[in-house]
PDB file of N, CA and C in Angstrom:
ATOM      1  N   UNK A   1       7.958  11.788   1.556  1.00  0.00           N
ATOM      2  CA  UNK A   1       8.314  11.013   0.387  1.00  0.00           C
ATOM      3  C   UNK A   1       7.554  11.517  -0.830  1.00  0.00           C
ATOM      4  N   UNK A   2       6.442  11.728  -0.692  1.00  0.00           N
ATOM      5  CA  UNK A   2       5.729  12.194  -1.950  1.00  0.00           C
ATOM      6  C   UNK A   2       6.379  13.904  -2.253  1.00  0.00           C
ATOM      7  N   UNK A   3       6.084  14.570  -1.178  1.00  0.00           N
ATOM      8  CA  UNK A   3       6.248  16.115  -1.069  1.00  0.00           C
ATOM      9  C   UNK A   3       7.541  15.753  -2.302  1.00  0.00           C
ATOM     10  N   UNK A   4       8.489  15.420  -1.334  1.00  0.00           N
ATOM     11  CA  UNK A   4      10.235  15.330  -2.288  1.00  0.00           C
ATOM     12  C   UNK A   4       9.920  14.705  -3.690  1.00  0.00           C
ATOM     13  N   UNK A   5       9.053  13.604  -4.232  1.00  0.00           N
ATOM     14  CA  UNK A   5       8.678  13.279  -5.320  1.00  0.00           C
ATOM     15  C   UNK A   5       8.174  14.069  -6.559  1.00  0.00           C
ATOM     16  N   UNK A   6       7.409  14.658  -5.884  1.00  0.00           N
ATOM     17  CA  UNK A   6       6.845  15.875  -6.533  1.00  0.00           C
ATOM     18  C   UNK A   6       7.290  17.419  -6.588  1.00  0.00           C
ATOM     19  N   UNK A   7       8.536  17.714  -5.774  1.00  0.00           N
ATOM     20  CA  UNK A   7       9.198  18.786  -5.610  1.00  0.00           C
ATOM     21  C   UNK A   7      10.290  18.257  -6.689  1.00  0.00           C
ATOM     22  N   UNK A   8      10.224  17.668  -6.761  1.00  0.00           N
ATOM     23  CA  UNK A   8      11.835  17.077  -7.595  1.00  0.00           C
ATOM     24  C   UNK A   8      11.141  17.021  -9.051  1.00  0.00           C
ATOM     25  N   UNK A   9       9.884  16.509  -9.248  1.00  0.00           N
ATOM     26  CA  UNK A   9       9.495  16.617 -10.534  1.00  0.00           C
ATOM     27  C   UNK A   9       8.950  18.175 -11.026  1.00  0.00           C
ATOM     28  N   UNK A  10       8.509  18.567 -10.299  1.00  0.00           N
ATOM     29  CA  UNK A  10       8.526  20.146 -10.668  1.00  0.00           C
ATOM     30  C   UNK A  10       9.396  20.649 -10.859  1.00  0.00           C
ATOM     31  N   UNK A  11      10.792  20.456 -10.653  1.00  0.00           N
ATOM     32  CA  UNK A  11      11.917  21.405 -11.102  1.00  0.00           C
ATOM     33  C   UNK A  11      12.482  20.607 -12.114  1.00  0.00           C
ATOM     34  N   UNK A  12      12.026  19.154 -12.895  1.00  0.00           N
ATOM     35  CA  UNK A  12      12.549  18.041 -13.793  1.00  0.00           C
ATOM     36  C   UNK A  12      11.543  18.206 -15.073  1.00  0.00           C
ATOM     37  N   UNK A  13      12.309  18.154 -16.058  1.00  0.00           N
ATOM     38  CA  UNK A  13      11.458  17.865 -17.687  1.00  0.00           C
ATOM     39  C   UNK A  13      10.141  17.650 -17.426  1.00  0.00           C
ATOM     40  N   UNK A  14       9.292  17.989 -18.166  1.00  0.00           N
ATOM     41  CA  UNK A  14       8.032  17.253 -18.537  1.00  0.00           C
ATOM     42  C   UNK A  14       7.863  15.788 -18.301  1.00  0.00           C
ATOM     43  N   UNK A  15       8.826  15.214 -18.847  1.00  0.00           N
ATOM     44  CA  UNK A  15       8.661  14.218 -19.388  1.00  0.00           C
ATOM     45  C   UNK A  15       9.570  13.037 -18.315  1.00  0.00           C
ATOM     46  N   UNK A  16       9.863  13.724 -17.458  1.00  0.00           N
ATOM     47  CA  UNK A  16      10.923  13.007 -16.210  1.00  0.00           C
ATOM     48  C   UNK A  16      10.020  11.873 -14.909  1.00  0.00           C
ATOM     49  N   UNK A  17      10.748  11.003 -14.805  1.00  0.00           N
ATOM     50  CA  UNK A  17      10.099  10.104 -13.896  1.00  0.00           C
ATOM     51  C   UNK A  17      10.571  10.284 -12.740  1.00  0.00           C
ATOM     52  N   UNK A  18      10.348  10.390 -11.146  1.00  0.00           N
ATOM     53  CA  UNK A  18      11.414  10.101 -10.623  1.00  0.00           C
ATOM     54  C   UNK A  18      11.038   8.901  -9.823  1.00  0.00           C
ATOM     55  N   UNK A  19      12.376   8.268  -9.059  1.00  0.00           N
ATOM     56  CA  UNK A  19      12.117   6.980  -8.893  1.00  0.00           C
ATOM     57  C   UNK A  19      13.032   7.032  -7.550  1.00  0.00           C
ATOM     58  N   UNK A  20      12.464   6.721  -6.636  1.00  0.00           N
ATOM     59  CA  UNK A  20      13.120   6.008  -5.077  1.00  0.00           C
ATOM     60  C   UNK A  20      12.841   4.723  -4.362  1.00  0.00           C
ATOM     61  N   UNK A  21      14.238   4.403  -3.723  1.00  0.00           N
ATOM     62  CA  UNK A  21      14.118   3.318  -3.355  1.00  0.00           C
ATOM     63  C   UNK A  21      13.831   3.401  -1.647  1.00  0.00           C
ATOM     64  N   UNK A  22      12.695   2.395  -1.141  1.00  0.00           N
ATOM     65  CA  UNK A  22      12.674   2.635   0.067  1.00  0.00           C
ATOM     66  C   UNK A  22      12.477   1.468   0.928  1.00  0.00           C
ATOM     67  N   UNK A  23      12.436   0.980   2.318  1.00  0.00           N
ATOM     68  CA  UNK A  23      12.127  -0.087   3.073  1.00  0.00           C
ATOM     69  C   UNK A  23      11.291   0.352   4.414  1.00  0.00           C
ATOM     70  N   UNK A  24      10.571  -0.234   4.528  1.00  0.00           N
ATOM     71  CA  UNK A  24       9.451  -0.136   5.742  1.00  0.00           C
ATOM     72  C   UNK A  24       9.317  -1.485   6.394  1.00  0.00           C
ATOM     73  N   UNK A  25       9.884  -1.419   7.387  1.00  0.00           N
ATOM     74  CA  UNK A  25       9.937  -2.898   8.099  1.00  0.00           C
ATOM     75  C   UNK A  25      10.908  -3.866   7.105  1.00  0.00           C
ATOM     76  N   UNK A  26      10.108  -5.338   6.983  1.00  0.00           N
ATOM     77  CA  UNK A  26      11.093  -5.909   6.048  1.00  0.00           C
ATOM     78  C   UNK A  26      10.519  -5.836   4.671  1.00  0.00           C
ATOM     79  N   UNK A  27       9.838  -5.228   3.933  1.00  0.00           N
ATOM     80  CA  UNK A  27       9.131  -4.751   2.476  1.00  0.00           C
ATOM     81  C   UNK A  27      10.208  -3.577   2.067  1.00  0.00           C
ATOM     82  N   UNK A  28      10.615  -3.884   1.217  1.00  0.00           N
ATOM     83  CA  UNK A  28      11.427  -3.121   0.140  1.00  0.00           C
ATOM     84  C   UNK A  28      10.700  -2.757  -1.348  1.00  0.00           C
ATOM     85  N   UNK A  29      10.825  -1.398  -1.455  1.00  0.00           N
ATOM     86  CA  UNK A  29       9.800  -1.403  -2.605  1.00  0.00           C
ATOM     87  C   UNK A  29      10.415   0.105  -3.447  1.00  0.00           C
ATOM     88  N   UNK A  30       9.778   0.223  -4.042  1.00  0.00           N
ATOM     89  CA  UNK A  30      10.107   1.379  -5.260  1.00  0.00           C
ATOM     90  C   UNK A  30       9.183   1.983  -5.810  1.00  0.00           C
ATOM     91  N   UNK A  31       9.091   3.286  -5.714  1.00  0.00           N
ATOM     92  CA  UNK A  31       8.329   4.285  -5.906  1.00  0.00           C
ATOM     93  C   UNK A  31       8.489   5.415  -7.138  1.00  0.00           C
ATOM     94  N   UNK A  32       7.861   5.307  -7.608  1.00  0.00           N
ATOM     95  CA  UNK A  32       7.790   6.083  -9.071  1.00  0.00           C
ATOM     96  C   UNK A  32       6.602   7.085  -9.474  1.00  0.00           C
ATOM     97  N   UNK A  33       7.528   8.248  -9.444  1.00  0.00           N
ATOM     98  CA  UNK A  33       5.975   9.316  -9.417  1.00  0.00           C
ATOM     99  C   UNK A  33       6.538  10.026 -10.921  1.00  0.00           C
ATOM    100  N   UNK A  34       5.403  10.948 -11.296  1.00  0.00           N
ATOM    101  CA  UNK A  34       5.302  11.197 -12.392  1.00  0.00           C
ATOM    102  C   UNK A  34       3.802  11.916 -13.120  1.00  0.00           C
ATOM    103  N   UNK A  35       4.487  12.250 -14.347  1.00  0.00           N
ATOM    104  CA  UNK A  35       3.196  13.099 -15.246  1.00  0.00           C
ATOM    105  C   UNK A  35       2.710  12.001 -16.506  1.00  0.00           C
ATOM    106  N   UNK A  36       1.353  11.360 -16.427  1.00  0.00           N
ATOM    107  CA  UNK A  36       0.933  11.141 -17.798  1.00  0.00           C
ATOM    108  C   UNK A  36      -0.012  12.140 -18.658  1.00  0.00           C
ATOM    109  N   UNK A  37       0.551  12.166 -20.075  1.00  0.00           N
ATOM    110  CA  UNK A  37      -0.027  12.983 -20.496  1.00  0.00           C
ATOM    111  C   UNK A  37      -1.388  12.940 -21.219  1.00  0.00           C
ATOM    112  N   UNK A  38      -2.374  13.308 -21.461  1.00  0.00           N
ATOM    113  CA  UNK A  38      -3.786  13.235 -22.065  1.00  0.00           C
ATOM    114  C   UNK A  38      -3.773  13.565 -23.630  1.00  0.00           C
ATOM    115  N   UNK A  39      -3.808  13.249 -24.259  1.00  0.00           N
ATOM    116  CA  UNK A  39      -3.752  13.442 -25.780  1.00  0.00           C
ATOM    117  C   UNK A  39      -5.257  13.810 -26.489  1.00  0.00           C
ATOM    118  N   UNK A  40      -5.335  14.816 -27.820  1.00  0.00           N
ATOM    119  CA  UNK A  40      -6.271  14.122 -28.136  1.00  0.00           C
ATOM    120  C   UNK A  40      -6.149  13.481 -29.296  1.00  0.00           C
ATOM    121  N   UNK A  41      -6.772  13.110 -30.430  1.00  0.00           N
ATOM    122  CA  UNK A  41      -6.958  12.457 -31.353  1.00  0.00           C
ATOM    123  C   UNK A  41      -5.930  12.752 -32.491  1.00  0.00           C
ATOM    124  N   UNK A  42      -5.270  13.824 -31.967  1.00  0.00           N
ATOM    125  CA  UNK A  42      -3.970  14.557 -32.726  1.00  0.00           C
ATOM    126  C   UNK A  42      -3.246  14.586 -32.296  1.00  0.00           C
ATOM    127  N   UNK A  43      -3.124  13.885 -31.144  1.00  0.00           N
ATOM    128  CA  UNK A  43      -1.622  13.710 -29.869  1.00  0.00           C
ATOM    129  C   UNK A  43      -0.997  14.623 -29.784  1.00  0.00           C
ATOM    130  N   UNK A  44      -2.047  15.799 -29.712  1.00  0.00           N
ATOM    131  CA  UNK A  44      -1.732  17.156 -28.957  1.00  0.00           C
ATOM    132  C   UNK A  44      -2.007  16.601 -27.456  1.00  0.00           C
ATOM    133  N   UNK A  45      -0.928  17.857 -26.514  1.00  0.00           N
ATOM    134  CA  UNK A  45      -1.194  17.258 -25.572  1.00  0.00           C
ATOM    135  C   UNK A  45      -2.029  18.207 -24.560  1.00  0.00           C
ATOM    136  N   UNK A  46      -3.286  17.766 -23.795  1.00  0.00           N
ATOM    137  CA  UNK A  46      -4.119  18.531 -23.629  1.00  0.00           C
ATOM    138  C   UNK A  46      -4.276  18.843 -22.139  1.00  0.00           C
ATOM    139  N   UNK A  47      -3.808  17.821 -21.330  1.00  0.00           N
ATOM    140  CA  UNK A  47      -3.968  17.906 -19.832  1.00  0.00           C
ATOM    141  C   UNK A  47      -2.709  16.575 -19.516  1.00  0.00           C
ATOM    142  N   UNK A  48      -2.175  16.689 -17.685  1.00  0.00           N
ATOM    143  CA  UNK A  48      -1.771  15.963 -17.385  1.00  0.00           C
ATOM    144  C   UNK A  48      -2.189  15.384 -16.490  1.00  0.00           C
ATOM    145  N   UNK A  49      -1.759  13.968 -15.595  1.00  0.00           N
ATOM    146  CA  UNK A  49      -2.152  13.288 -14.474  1.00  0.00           C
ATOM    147  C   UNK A  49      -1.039  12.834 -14.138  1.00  0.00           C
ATOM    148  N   UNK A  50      -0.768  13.783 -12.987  1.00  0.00           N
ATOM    149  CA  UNK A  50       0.294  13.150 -11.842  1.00  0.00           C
ATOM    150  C   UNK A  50      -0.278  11.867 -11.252  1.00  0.00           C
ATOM    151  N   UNK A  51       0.982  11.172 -11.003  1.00  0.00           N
ATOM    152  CA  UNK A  51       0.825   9.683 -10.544  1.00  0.00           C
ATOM    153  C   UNK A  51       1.833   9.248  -9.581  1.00  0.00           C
ATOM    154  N   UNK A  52       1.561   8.346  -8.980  1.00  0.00           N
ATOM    155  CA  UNK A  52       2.660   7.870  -7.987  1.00  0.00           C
ATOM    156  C   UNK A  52       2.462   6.508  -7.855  1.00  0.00           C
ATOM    157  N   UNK A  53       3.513   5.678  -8.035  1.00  0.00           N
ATOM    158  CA  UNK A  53       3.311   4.253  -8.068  1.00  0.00           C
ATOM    159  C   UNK A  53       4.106   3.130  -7.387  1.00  0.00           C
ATOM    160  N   UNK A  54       3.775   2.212  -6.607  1.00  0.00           N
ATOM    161  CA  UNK A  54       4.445   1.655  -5.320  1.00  0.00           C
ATOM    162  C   UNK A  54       5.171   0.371  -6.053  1.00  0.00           C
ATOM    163  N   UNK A  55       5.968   0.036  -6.323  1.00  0.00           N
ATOM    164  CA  UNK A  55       6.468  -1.750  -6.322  1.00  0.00           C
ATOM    165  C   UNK A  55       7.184  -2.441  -5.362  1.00  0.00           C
ATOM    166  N   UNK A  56       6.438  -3.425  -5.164  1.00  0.00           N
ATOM    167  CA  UNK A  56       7.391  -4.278  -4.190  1.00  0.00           C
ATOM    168  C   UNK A  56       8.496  -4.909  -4.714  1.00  0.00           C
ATOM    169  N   UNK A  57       9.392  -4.887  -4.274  1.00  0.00           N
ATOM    170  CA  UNK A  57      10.681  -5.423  -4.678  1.00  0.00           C
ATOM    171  C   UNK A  57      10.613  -6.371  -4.604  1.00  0.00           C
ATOM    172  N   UNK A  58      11.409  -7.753  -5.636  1.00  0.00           N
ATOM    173  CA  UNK A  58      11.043  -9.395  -5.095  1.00  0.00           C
ATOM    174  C   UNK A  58      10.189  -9.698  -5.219  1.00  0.00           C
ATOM    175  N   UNK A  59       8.988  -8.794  -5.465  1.00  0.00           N
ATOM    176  CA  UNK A  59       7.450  -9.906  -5.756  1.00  0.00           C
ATOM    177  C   UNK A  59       7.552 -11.154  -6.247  1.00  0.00           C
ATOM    178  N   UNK A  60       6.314 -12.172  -5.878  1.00  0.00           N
ATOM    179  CA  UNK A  60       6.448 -13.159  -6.449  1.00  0.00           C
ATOM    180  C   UNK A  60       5.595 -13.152  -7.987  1.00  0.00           C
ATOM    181  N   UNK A  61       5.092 -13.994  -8.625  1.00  0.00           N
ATOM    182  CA  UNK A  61       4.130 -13.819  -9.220  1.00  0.00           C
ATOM    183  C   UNK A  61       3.396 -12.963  -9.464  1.00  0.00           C
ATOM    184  N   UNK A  62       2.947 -12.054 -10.712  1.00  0.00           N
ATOM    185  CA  UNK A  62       2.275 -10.875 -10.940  1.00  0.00           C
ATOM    186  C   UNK A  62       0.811 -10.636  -9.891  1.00  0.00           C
ATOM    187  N   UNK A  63       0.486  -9.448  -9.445  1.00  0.00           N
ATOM    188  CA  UNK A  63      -0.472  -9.222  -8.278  1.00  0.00           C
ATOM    189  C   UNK A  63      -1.554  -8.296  -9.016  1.00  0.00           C
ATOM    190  N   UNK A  64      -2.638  -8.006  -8.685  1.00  0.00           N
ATOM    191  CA  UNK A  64      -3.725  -7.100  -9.599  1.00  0.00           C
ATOM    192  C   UNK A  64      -3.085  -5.953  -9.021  1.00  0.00           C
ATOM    193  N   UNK A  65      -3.332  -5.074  -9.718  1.00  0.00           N
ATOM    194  CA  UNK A  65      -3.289  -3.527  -9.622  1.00  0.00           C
ATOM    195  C   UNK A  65      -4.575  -2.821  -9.048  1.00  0.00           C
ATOM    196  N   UNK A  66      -4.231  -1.778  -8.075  1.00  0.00           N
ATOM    197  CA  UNK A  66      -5.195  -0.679  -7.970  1.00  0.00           C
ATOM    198  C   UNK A  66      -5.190   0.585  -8.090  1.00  0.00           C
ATOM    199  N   UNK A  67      -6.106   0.990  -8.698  1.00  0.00           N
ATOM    200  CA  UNK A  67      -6.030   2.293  -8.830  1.00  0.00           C
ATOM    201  C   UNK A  67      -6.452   3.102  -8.067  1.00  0.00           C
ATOM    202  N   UNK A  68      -6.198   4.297  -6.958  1.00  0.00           N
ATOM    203  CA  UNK A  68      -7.012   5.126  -6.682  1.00  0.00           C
ATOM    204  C   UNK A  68      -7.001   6.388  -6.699  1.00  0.00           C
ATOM    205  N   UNK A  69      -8.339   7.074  -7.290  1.00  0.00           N
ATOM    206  CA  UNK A  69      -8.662   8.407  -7.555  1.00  0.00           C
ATOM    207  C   UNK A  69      -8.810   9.453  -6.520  1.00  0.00           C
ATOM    208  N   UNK A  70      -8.273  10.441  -6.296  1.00  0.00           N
ATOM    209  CA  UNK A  70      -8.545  11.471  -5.166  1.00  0.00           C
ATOM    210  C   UNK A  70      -7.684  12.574  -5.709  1.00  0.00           C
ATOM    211  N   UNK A  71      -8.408  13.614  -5.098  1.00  0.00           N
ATOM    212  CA  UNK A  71      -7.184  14.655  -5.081  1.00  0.00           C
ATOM    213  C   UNK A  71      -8.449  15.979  -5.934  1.00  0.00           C
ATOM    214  N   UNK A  72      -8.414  17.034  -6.322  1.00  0.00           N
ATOM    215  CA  UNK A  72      -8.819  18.578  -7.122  1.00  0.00           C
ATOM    216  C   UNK A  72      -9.612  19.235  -6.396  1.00  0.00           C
ATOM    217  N   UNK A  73     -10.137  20.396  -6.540  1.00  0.00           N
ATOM    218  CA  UNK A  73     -10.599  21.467  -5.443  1.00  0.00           C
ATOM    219  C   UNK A  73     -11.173  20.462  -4.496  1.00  0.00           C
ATOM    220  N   UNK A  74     -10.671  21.160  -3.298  1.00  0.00           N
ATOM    221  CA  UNK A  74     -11.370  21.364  -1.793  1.00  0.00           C
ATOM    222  C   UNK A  74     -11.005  19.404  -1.292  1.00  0.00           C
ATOM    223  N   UNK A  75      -9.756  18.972  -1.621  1.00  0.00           N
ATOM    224  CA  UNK A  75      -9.824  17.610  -1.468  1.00  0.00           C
ATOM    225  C   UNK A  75      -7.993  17.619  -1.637  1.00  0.00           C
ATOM    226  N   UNK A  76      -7.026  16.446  -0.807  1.00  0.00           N
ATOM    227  CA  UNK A  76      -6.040  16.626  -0.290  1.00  0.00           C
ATOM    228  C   UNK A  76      -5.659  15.212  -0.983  1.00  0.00           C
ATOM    229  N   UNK A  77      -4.954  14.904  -2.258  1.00  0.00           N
ATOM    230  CA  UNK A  77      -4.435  13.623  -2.560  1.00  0.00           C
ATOM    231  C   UNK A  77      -3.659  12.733  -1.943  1.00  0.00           C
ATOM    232  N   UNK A  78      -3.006  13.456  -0.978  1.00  0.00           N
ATOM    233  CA  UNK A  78      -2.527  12.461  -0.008  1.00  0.00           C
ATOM    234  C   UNK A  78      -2.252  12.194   1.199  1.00  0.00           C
ATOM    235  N   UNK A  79      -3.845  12.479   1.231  1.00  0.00           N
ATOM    236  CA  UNK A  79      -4.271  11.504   2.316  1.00  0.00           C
ATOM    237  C   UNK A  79      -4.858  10.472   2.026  1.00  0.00           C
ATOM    238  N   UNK A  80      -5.176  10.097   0.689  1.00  0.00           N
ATOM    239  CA  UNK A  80      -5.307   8.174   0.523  1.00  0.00           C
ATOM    240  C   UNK A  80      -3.973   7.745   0.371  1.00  0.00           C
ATOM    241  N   UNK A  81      -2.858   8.590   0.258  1.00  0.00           N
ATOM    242  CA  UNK A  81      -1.331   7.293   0.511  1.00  0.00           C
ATOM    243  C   UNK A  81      -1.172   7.419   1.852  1.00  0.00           C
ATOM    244  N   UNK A  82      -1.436   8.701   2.592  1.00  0.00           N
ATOM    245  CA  UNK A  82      -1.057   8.071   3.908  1.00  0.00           C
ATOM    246  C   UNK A  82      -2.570   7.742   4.881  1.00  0.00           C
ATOM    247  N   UNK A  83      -3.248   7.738   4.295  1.00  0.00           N
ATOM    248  CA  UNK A  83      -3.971   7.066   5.409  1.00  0.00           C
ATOM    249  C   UNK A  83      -4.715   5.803   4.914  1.00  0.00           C
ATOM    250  N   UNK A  84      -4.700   5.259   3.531  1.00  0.00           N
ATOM    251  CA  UNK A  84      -5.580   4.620   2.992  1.00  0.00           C
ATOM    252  C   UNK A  84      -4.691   3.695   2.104  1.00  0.00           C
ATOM    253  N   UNK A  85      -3.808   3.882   1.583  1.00  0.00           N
ATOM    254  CA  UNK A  85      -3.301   2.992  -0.192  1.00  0.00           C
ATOM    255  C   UNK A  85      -1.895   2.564   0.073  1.00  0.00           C
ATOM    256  N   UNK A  86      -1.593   3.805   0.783  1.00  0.00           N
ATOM    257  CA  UNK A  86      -0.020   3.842   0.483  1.00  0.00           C
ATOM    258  C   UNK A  86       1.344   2.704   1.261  1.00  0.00           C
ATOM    259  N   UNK A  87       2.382   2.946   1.056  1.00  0.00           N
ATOM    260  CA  UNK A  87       3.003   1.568   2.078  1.00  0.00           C
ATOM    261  C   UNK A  87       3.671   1.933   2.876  1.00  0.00           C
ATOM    262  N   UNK A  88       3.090   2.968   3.497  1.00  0.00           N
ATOM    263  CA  UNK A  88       3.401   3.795   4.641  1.00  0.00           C
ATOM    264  C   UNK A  88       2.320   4.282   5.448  1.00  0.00           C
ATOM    265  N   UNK A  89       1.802   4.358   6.644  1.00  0.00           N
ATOM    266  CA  UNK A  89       0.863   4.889   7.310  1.00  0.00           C
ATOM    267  C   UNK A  89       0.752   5.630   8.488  1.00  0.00           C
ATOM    268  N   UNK A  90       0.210   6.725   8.075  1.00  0.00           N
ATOM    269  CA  UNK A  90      -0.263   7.714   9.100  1.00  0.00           C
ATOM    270  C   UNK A  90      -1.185   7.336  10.593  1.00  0.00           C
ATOM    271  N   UNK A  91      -1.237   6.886  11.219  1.00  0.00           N
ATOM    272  CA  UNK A  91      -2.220   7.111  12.686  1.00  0.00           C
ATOM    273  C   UNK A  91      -2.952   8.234  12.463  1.00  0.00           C
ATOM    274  N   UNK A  92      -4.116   8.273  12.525  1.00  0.00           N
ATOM    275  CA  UNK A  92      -5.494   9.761  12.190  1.00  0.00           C
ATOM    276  C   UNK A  92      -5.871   9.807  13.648  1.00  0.00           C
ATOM    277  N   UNK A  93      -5.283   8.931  14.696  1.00  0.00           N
ATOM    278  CA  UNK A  93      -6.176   9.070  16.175  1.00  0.00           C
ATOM    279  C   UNK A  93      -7.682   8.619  16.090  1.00  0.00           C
ATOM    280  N   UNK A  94      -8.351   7.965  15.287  1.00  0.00           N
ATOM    281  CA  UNK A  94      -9.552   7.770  15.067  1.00  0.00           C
ATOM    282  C   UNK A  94      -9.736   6.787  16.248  1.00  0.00           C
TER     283      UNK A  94
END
């Protein structure tokens, strides 16, 4: 799911979101990956941050957000969606 998220945005605009719909058990949710861009004080644009973002479908009432950081040399970003964040999970055999 991510791989295809991010294969699909690499061959899509800069500026392109992409967005899938998925279900895991009975949780239905929507996934939105993507580039934000870093500006500086001249909204030149200087660096980006890929992102990937989960919604549950139907939520009730607004829920806090989390953020989590991982991923640049010698470190694998996703393995906190599948083993740690994400709404899908890997078995590590631990």
């Amino acid at each position: 799911m991510i791989l295809l998220s991010l294969a699909a945005l690499l061959l899509a605009p800069p500026d392109t979101t992409v967005v899938t719909q998925h279900q895991a058990g009975a949780l239905k949710y929507t996934a939105r990956a993507g580039f934000l861009d870093l500006t500086d004080e001249y909204h030149a644009v200087r660096g980006r941050i890929f992102y990937v973002y989960y919604h549950l479908d139907g939520a009730g009432p607004p829920r806090p957000v989390t953020f989590a950081w991982n991923g640049g040399p010698g470190s694998n970003s996703g393995l906190v969606h599948l083993l740690g964040f994400g709404p899908k999970r890997v078995n590590a055999g631990t």
